[in-house]
N, C-alpha and C. Protein backbone atom coordinates (compact mmCIF):
# COMPACT_ATOMS: atom_id res chain seq x y z
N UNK A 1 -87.99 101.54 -46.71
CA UNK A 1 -86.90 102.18 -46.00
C UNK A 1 -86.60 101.34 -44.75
N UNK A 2 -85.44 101.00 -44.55
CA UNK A 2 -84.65 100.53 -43.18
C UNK A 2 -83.94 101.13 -42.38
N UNK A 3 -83.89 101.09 -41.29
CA UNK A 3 -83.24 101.86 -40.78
C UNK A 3 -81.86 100.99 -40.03
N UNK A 4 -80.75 101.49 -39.71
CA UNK A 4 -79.26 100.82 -39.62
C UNK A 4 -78.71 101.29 -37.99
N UNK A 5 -78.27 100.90 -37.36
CA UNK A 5 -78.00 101.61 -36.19
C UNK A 5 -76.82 100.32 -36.19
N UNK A 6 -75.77 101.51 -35.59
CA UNK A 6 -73.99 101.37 -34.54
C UNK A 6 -73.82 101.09 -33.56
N UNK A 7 -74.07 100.02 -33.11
CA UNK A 7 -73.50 100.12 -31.92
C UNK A 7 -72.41 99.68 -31.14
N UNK A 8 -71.98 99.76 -30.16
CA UNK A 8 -70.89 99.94 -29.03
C UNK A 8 -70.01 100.62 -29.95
N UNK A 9 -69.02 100.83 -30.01
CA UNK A 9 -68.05 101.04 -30.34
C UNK A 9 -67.86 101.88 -32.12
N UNK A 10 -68.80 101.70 -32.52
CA UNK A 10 -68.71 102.12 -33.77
C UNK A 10 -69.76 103.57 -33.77
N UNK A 11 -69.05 104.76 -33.66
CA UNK A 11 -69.47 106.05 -33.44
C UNK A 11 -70.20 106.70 -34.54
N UNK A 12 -71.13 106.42 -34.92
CA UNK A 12 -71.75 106.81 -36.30
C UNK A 12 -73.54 106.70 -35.77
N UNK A 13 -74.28 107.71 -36.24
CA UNK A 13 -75.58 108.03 -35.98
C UNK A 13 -76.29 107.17 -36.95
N UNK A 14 -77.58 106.56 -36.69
CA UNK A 14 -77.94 105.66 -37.13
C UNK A 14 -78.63 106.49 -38.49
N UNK A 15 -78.64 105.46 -39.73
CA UNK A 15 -78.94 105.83 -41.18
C UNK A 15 -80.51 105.24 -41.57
N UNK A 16 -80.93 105.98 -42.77
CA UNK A 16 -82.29 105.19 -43.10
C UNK A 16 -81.58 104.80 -44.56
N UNK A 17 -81.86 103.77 -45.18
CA UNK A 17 -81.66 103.67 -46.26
C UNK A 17 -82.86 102.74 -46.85
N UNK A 18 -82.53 102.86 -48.45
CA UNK A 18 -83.40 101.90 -49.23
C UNK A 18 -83.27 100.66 -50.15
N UNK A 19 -83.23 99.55 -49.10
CA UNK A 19 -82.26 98.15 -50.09
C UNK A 19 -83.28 96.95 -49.79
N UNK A 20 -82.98 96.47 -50.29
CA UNK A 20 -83.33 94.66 -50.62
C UNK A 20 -83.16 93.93 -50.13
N UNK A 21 -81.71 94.21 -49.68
CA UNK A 21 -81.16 93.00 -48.90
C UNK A 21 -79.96 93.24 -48.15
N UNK A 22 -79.56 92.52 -47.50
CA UNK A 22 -77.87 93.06 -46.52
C UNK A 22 -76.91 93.19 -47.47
N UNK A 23 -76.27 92.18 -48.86
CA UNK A 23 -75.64 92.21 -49.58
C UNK A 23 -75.88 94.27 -50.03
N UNK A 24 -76.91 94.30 -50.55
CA UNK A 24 -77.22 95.88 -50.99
C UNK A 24 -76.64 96.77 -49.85
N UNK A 25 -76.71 96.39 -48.15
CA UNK A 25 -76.56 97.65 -46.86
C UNK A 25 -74.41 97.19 -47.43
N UNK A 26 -73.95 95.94 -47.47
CA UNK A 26 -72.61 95.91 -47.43
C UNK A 26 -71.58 96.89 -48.50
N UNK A 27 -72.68 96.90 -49.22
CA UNK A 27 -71.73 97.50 -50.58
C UNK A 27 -71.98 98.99 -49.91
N UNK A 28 -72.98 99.40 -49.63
CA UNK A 28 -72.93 100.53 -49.12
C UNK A 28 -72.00 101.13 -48.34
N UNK A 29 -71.99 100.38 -46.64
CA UNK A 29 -71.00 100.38 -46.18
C UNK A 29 -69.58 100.33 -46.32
N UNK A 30 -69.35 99.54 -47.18
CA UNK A 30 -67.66 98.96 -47.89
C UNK A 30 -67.64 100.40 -47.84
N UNK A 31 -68.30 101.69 -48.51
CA UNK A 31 -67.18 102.76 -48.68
C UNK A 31 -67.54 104.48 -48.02
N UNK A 32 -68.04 103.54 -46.74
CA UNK A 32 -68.03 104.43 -45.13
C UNK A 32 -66.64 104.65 -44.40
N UNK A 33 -65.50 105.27 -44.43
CA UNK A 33 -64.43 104.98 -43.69
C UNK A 33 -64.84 104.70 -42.31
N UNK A 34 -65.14 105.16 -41.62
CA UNK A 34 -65.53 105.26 -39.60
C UNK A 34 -66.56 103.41 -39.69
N UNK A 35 -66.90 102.58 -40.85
CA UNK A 35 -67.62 101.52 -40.85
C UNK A 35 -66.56 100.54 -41.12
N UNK A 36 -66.04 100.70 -42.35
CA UNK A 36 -65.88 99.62 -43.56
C UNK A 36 -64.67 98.91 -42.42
N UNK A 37 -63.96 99.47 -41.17
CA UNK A 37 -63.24 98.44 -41.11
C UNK A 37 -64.05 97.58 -39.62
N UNK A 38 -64.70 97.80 -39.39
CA UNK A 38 -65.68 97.15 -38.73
C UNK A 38 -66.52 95.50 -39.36
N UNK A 39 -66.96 95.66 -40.18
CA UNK A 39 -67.62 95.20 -41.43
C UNK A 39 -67.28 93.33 -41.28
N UNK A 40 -65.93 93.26 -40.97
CA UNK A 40 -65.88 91.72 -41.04
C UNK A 40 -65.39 91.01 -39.61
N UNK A 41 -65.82 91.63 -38.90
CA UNK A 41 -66.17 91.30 -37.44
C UNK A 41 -67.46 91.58 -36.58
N UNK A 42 -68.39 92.28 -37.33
CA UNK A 42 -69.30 92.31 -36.55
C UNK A 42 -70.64 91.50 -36.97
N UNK A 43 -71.53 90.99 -35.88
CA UNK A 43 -72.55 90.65 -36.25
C UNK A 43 -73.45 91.60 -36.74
N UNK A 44 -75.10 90.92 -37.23
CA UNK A 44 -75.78 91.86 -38.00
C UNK A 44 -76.94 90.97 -36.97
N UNK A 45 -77.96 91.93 -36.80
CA UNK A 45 -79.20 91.59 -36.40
C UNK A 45 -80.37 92.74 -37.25
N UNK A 46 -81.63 91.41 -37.81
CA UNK A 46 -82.45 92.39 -37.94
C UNK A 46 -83.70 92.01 -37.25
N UNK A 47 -84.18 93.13 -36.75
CA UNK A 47 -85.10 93.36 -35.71
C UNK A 47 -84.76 92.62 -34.45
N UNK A 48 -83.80 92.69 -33.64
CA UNK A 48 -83.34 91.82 -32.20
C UNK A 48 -82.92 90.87 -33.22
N UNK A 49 -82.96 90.23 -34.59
CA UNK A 49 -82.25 88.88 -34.13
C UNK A 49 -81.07 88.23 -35.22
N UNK A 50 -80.16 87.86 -34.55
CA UNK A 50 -79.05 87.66 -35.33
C UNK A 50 -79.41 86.99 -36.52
N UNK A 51 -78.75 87.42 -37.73
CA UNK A 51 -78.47 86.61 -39.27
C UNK A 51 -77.32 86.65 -40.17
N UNK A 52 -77.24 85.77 -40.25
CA UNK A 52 -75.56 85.47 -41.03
C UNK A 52 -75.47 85.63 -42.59
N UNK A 53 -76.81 85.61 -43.53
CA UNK A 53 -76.81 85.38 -44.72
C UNK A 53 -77.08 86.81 -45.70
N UNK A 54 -75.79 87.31 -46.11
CA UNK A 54 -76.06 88.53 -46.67
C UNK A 54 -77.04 88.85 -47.83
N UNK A 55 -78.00 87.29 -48.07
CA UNK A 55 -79.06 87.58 -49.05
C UNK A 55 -80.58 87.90 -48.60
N UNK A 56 -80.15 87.80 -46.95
CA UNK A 56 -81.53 88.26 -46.57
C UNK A 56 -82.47 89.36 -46.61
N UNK A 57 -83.87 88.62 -46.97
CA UNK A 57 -84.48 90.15 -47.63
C UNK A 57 -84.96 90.47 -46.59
N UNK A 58 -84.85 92.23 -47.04
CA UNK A 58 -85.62 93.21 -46.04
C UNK A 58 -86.83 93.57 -46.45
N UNK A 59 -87.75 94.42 -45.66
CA UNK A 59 -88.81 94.73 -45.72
C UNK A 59 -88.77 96.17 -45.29
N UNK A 60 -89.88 97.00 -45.86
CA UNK A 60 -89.74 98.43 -45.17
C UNK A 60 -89.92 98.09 -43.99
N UNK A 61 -89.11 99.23 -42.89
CA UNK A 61 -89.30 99.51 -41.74
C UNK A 61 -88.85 98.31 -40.10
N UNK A 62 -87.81 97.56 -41.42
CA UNK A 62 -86.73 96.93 -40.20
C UNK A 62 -85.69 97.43 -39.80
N UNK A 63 -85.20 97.34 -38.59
CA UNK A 63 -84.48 97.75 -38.03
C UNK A 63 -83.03 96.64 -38.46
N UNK A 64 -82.17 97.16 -38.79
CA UNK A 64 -80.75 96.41 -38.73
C UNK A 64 -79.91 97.08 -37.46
N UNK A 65 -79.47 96.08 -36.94
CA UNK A 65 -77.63 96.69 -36.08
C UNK A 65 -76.75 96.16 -36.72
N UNK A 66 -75.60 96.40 -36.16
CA UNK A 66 -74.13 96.46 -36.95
C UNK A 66 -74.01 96.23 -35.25
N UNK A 67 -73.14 95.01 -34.83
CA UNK A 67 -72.80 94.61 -33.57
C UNK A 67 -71.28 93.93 -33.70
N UNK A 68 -70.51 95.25 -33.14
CA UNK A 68 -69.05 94.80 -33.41
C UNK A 68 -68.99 93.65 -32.07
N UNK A 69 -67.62 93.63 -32.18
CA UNK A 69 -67.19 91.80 -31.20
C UNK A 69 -67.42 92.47 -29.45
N UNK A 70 -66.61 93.68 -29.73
CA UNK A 70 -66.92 94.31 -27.89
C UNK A 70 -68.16 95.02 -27.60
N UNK A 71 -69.57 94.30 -27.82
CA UNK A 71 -70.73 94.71 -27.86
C UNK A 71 -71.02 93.55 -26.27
N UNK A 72 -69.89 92.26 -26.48
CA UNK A 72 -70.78 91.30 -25.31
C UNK A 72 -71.04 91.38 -24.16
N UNK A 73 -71.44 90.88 -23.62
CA UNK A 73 -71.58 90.74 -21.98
C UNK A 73 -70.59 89.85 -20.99
């Protein structure tokens, strides 16, 4: 199990789910309305740290964010 968390701007309580990989959290998402249009602007970090490759595998008990563009500093 992973757990998914929203932040800045994207108003949704954080989810546990059970996947493999980010490709598996996207398809999920694709058919979240309050997400899916988020989805191709935001970064992804798992555990603090940014990754770009939607084949990356997960492990139980990582943390993912969903980090839209007005998250910066």
């Amino acid at each position: 199990m992973v757990r998914v968390e929203f932040l800045g701007p994207i108003q949704k309580a954080a989810l546990e789910v059970e996947i493999k990989n980010l490709n598996e959290l996207a398809e999920i998402l694709q058919k979240d309305a309050e997400v899916k249009d988020w989805l191709a602007t935001s970064a992804v970090a798992v555990n603090d740290t940014l990754v770009s490759s939607l084949e990356y595998a997960l492990k139980d008990g990582d943390k993912i964010s969903l980090l839209p563009p007005v998250c910066g500093g």
